[in-house]
PDB file of N, CA and C in Angstrom:
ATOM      1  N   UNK A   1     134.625 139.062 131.703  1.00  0.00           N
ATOM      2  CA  UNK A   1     134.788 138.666 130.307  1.00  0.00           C
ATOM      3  C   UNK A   1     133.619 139.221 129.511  1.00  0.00           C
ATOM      4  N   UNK A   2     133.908 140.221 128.276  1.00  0.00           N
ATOM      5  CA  UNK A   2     132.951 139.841 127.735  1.00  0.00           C
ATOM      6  C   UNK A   2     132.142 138.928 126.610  1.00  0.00           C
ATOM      7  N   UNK A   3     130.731 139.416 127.043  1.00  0.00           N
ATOM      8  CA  UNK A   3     130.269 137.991 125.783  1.00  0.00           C
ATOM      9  C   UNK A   3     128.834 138.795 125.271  1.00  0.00           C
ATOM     10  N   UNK A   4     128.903 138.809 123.952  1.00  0.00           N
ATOM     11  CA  UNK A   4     128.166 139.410 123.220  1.00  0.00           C
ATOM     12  C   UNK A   4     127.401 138.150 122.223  1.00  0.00           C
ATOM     13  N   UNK A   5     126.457 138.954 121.396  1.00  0.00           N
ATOM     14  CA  UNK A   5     125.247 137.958 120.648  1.00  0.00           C
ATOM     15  C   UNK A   5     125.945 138.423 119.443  1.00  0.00           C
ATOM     16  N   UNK A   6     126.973 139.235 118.635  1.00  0.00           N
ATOM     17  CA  UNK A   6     127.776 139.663 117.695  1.00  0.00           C
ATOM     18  C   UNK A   6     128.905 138.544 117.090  1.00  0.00           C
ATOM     19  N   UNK A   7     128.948 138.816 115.765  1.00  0.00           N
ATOM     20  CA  UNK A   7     129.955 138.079 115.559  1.00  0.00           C
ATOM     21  C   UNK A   7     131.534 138.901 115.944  1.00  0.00           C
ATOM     22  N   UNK A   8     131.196 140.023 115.773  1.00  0.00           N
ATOM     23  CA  UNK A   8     132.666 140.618 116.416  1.00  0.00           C
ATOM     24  C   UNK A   8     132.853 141.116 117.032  1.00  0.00           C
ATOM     25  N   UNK A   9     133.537 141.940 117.730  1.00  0.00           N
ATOM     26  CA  UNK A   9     133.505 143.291 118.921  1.00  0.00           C
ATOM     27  C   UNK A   9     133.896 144.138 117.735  1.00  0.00           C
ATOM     28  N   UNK A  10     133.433 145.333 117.659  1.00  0.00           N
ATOM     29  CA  UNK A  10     134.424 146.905 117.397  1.00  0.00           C
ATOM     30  C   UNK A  10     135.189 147.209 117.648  1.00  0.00           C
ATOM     31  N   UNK A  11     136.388 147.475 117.100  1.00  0.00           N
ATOM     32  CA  UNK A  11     137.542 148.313 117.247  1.00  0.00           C
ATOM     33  C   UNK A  11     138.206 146.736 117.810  1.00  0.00           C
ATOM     34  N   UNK A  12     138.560 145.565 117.924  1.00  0.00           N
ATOM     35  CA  UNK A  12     138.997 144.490 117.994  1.00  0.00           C
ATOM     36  C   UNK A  12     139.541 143.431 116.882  1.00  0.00           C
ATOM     37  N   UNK A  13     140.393 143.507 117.050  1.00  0.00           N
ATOM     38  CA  UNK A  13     140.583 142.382 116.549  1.00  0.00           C
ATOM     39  C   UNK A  13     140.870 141.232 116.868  1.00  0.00           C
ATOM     40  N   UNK A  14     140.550 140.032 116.607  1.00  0.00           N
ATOM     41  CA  UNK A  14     140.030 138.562 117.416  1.00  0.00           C
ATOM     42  C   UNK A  14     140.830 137.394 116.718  1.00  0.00           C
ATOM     43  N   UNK A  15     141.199 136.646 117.570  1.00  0.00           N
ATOM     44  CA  UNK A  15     141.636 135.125 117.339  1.00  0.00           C
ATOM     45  C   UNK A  15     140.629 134.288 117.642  1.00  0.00           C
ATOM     46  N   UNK A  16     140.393 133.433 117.397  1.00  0.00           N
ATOM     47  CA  UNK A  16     139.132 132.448 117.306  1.00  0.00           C
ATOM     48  C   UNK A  16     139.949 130.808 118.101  1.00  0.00           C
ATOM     49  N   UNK A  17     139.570 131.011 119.068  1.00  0.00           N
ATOM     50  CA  UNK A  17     140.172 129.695 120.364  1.00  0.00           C
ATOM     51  C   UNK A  17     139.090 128.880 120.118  1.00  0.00           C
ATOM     52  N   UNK A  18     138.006 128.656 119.957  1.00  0.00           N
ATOM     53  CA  UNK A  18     137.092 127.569 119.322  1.00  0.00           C
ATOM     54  C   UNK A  18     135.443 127.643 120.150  1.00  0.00           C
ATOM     55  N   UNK A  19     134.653 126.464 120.226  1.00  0.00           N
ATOM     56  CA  UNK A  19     133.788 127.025 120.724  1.00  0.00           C
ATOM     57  C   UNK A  19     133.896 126.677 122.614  1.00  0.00           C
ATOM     58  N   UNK A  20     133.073 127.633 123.323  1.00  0.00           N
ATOM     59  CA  UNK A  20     132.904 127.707 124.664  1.00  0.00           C
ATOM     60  C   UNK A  20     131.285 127.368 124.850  1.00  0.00           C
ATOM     61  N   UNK A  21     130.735 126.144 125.776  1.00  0.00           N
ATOM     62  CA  UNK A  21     129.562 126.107 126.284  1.00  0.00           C
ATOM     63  C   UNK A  21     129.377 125.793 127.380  1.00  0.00           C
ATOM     64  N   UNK A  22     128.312 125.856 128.024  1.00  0.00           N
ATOM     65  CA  UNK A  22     127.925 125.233 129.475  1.00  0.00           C
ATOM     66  C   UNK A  22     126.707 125.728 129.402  1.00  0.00           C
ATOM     67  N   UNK A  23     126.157 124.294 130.437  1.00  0.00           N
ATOM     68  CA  UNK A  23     124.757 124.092 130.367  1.00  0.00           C
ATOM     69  C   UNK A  23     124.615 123.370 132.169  1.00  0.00           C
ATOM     70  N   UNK A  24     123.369 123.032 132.134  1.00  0.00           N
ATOM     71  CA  UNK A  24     122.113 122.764 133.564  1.00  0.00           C
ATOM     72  C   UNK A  24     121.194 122.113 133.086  1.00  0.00           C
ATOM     73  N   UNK A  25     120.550 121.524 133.999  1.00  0.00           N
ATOM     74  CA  UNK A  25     119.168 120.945 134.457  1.00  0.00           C
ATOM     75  C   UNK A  25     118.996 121.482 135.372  1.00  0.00           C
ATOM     76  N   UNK A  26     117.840 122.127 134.826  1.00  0.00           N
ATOM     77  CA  UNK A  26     116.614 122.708 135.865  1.00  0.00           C
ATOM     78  C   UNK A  26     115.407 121.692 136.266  1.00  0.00           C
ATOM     79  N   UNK A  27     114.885 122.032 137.487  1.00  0.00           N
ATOM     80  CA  UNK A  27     113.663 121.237 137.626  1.00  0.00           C
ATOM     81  C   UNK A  27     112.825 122.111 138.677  1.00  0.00           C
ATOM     82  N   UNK A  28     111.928 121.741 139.123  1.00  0.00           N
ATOM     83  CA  UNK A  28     111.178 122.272 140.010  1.00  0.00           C
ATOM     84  C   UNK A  28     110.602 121.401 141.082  1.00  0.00           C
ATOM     85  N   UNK A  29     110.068 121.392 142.308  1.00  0.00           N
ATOM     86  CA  UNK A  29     109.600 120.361 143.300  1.00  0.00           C
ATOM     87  C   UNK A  29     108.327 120.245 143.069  1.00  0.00           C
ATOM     88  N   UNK A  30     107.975 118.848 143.144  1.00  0.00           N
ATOM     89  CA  UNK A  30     106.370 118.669 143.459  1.00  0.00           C
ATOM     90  C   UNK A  30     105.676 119.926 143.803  1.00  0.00           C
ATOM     91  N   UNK A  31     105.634 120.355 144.867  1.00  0.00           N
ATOM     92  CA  UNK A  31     105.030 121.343 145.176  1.00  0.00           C
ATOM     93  C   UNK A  31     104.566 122.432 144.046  1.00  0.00           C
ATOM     94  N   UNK A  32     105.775 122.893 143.998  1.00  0.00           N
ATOM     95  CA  UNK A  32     105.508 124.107 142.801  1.00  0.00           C
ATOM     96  C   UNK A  32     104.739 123.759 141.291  1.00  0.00           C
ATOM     97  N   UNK A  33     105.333 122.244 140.961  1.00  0.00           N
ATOM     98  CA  UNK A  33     104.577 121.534 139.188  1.00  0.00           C
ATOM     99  C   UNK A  33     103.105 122.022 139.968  1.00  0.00           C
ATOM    100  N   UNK A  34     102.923 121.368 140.857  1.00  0.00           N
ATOM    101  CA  UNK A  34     101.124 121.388 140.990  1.00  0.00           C
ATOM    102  C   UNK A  34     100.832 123.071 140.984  1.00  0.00           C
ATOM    103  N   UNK A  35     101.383 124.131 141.952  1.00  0.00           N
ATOM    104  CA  UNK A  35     100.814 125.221 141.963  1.00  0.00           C
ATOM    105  C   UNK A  35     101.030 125.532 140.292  1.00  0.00           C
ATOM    106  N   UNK A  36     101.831 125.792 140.086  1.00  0.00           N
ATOM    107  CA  UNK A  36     101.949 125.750 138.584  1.00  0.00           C
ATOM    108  C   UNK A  36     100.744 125.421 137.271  1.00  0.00           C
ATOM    109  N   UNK A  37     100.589 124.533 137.769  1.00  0.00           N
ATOM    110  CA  UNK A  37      99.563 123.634 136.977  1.00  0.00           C
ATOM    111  C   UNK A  37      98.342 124.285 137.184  1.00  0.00           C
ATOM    112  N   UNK A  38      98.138 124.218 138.263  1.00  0.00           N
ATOM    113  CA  UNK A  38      96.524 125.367 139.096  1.00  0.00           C
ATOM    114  C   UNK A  38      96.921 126.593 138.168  1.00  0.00           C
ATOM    115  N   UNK A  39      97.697 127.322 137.770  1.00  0.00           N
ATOM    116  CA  UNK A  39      97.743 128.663 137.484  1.00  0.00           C
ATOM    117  C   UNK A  39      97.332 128.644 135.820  1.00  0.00           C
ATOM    118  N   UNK A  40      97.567 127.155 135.111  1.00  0.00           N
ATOM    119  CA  UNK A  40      97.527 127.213 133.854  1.00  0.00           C
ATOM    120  C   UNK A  40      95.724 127.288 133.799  1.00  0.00           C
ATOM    121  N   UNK A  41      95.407 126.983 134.780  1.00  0.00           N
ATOM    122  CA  UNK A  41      93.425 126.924 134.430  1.00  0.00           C
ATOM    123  C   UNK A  41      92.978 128.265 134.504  1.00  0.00           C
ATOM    124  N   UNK A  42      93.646 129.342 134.838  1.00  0.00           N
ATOM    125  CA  UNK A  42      93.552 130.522 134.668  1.00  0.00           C
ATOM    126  C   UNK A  42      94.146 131.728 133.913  1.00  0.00           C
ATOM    127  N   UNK A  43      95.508 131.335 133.439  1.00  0.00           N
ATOM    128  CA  UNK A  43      96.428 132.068 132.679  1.00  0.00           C
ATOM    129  C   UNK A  43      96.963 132.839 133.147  1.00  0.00           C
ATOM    130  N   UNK A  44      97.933 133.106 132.655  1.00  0.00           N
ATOM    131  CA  UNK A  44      99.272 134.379 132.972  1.00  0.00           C
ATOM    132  C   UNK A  44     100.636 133.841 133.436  1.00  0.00           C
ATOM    133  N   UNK A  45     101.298 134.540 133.657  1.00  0.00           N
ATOM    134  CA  UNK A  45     102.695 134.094 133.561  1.00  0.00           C
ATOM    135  C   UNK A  45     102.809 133.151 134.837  1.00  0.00           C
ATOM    136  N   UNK A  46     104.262 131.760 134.300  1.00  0.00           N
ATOM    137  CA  UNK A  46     103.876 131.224 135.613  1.00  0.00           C
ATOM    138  C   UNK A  46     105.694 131.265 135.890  1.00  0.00           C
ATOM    139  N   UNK A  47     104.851 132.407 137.253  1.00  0.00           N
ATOM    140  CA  UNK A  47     106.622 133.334 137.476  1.00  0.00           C
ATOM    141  C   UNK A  47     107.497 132.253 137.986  1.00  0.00           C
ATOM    142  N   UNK A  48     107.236 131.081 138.933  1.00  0.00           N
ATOM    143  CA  UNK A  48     108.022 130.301 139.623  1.00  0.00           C
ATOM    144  C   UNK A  48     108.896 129.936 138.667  1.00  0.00           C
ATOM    145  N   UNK A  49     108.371 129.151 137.178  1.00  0.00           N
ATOM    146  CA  UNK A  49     109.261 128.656 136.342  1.00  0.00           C
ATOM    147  C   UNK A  49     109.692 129.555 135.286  1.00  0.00           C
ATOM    148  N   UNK A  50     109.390 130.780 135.086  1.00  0.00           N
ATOM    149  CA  UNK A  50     110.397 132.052 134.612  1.00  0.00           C
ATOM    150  C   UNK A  50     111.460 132.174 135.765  1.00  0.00           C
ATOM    151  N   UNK A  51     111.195 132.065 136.562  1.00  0.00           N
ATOM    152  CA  UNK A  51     112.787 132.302 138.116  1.00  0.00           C
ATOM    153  C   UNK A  51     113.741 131.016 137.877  1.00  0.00           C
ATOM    154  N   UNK A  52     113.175 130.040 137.462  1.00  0.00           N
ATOM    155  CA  UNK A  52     114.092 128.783 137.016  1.00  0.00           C
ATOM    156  C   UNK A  52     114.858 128.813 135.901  1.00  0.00           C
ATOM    157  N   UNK A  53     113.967 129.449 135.175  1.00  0.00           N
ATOM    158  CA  UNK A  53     114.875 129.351 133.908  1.00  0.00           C
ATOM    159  C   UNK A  53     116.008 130.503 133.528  1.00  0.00           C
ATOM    160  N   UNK A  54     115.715 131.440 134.414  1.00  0.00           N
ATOM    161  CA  UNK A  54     116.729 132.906 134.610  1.00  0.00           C
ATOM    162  C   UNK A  54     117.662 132.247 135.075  1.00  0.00           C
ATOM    163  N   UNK A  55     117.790 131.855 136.337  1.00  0.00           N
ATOM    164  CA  UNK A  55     118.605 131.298 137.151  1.00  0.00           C
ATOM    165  C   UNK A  55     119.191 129.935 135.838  1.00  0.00           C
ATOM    166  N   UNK A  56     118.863 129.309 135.640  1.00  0.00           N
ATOM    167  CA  UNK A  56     119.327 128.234 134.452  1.00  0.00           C
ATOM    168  C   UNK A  56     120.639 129.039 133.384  1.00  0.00           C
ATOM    169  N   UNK A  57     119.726 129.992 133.026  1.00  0.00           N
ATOM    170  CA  UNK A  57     120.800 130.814 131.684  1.00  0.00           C
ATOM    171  C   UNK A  57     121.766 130.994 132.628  1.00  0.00           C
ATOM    172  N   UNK A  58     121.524 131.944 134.221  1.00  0.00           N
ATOM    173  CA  UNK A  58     122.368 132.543 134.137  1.00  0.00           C
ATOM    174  C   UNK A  58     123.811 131.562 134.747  1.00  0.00           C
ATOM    175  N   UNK A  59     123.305 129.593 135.093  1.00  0.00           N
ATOM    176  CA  UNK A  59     124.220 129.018 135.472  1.00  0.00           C
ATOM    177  C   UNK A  59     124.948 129.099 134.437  1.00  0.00           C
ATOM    178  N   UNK A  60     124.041 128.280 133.263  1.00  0.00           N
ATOM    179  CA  UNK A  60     124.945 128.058 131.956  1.00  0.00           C
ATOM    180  C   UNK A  60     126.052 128.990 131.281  1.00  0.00           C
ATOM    181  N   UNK A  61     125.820 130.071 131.727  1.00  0.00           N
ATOM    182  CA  UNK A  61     126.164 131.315 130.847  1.00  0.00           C
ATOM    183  C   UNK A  61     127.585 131.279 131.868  1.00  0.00           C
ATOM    184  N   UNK A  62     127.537 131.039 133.184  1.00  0.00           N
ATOM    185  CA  UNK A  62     129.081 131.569 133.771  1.00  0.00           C
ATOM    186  C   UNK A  62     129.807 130.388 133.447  1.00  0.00           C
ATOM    187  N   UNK A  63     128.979 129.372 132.897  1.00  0.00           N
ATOM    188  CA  UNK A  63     129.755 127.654 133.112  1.00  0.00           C
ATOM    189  C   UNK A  63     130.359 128.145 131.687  1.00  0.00           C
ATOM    190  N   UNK A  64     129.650 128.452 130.798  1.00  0.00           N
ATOM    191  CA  UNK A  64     130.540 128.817 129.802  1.00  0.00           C
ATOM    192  C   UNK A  64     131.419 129.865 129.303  1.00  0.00           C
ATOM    193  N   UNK A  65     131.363 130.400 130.577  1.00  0.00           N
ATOM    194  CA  UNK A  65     132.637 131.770 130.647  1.00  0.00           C
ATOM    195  C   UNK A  65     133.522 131.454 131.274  1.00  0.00           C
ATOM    196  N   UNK A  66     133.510 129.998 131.927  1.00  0.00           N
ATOM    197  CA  UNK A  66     134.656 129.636 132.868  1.00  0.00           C
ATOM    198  C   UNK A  66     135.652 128.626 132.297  1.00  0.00           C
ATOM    199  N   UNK A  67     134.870 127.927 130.869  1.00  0.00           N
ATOM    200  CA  UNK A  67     135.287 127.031 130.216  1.00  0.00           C
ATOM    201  C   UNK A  67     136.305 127.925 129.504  1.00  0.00           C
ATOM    202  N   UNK A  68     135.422 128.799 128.939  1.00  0.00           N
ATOM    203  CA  UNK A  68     135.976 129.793 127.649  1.00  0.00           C
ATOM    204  C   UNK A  68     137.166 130.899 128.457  1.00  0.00           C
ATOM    205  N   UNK A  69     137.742 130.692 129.852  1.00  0.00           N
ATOM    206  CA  UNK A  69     138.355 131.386 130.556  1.00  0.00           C
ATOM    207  C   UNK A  69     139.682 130.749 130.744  1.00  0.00           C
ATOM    208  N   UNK A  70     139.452 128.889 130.330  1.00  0.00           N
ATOM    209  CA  UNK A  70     140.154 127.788 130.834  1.00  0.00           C
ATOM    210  C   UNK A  70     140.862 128.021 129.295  1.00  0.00           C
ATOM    211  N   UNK A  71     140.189 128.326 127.987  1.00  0.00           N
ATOM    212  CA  UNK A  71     140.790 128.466 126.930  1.00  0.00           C
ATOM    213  C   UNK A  71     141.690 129.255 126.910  1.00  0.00           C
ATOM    214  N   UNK A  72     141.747 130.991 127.772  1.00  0.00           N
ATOM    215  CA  UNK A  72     142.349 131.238 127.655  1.00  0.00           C
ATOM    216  C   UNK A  72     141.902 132.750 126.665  1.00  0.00           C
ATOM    217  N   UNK A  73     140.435 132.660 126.985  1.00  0.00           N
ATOM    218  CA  UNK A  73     139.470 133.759 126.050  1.00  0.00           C
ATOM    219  C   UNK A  73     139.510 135.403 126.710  1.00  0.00           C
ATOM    220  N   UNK A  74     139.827 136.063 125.943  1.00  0.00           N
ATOM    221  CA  UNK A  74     139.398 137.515 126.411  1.00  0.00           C
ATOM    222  C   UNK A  74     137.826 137.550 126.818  1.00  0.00           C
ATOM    223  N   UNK A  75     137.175 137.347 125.662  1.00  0.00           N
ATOM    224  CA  UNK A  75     135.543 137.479 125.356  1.00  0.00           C
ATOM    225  C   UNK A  75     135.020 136.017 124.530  1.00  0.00           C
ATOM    226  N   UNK A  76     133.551 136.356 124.107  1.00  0.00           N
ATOM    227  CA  UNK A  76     132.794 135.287 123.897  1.00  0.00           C
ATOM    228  C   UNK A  76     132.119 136.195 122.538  1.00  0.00           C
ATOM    229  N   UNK A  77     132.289 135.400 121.514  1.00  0.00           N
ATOM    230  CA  UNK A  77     131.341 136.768 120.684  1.00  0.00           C
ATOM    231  C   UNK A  77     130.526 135.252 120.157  1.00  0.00           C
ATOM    232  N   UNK A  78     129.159 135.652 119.471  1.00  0.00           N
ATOM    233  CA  UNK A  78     128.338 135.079 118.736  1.00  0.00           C
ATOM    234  C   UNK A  78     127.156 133.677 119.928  1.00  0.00           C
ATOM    235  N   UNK A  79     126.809 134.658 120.909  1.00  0.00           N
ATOM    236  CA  UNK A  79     126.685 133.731 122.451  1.00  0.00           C
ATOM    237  C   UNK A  79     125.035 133.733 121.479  1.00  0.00           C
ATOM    238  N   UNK A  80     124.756 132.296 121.778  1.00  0.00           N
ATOM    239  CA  UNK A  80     123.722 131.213 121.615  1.00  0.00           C
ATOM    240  C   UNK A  80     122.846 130.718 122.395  1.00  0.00           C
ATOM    241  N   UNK A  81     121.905 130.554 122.714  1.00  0.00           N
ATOM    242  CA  UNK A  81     121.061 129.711 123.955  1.00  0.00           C
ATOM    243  C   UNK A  81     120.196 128.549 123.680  1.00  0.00           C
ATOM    244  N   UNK A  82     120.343 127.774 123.800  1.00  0.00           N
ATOM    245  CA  UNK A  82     119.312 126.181 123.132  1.00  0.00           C
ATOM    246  C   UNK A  82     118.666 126.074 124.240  1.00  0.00           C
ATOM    247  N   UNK A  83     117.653 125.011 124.224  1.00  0.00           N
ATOM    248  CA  UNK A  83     116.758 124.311 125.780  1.00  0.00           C
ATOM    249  C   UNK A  83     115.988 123.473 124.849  1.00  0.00           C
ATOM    250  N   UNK A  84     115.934 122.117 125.898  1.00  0.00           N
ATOM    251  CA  UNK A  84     115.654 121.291 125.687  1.00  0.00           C
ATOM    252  C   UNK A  84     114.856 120.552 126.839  1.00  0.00           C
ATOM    253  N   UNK A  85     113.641 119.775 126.728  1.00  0.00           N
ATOM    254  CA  UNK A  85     112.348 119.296 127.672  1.00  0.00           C
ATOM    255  C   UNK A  85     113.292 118.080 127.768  1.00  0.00           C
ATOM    256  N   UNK A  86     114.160 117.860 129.237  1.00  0.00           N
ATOM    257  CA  UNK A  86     114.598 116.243 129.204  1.00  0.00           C
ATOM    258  C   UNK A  86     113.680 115.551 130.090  1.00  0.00           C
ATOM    259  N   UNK A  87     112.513 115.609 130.958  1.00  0.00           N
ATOM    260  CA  UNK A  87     111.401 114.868 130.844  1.00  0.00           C
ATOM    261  C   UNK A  87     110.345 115.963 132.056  1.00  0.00           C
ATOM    262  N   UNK A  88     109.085 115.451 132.061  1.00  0.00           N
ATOM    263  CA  UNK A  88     108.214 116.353 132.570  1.00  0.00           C
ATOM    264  C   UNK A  88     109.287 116.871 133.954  1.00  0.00           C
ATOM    265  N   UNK A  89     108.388 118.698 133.656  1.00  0.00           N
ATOM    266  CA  UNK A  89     109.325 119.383 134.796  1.00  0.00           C
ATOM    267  C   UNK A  89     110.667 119.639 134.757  1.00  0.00           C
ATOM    268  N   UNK A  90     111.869 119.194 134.136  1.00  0.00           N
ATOM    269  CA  UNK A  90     112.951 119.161 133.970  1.00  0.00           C
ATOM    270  C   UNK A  90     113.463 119.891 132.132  1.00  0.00           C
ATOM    271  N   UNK A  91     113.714 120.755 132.272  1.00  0.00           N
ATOM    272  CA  UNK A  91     114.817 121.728 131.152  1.00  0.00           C
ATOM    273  C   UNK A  91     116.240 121.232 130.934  1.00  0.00           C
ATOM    274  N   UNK A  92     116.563 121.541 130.025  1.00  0.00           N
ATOM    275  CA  UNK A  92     118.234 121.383 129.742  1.00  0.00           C
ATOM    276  C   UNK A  92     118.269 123.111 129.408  1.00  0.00           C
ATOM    277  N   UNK A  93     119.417 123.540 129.851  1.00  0.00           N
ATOM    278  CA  UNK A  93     119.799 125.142 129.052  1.00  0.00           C
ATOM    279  C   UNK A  93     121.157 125.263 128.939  1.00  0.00           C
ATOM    280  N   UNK A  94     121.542 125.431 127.536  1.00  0.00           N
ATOM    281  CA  UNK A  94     122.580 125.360 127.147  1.00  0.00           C
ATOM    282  C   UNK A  94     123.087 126.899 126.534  1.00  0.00           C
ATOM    283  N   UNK A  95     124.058 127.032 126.793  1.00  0.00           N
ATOM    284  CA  UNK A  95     124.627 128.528 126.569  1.00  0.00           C
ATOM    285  C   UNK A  95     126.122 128.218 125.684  1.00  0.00           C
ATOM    286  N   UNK A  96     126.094 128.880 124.646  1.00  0.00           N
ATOM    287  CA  UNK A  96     127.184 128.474 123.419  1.00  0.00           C
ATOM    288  C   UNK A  96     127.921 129.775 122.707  1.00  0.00           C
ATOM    289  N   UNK A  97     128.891 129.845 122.561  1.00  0.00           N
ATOM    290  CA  UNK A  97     129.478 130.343 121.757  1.00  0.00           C
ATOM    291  C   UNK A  97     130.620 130.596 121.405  1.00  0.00           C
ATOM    292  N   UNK A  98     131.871 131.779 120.680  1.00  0.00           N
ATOM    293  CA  UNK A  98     133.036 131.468 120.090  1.00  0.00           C
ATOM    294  C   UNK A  98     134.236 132.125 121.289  1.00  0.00           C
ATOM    295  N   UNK A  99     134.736 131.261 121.659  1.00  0.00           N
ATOM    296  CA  UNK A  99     135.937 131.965 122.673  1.00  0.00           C
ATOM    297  C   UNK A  99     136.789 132.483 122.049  1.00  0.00           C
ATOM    298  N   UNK A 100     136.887 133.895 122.180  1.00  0.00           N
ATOM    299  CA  UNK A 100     138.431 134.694 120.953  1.00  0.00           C
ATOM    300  C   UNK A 100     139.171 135.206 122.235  1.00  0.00           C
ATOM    301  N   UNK A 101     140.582 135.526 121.690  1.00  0.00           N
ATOM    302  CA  UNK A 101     141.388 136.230 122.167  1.00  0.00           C
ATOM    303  C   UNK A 101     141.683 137.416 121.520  1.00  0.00           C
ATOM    304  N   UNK A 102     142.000 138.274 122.165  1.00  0.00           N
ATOM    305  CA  UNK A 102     142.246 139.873 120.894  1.00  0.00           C
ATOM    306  C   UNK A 102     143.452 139.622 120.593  1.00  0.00           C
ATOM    307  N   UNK A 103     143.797 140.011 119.405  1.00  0.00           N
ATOM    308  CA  UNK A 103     145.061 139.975 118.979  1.00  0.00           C
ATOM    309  C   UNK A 103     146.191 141.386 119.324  1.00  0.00           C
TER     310      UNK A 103
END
């Protein structure tokens, strides 16, 4: 399917089936918050929880290609990403946008 950050595709023309999302909670284990934490007294990227949150989009993103598949969608145009802190260590990632059919 595709799914673009556009409001339209080219050379398409689109029916608008409504919106498509899916989302996750991410978290990480004890273990890793602390190494984590050690890495902030020094700086630079802290790759463990960049690998979480890749992995996060990329749940959200098929959860909402499977919804938007259940609609009955060719593609996804105008795709969105929110996140939200639902308590220490733990992300929400939400992936949004318009399920069309081509006409």
């Amino acid at each position: 399917m595709l799914v673009v950050t556009t409001e339209t595709i080219p050379g398409q023309e689109i029916q608008v089936l409504g919106l498509a999302m899916g989302s996750t909670i991410q978290s990480k284990n004890l273990g890793h918050d602390i190494g984590q934490s050690l890495k902030t007294l020094v700086g630079g990227e802290l790759k463990s929880y960049t690998a979480m949150m890749d992995e996060a989009r990329n749940i959200a993103i098929q959860r909402m290609v499977n919804q938007a598949g259940a609609m009955g969608a060719d593609a996804i145009v105008n795709l969105r990403f929110a996140t939200s802190a639902i308590m220490a260590g733990a992300a929400e990632v939400m992936a949004y946008g318009t399920a069309v059919r081509y006409k």
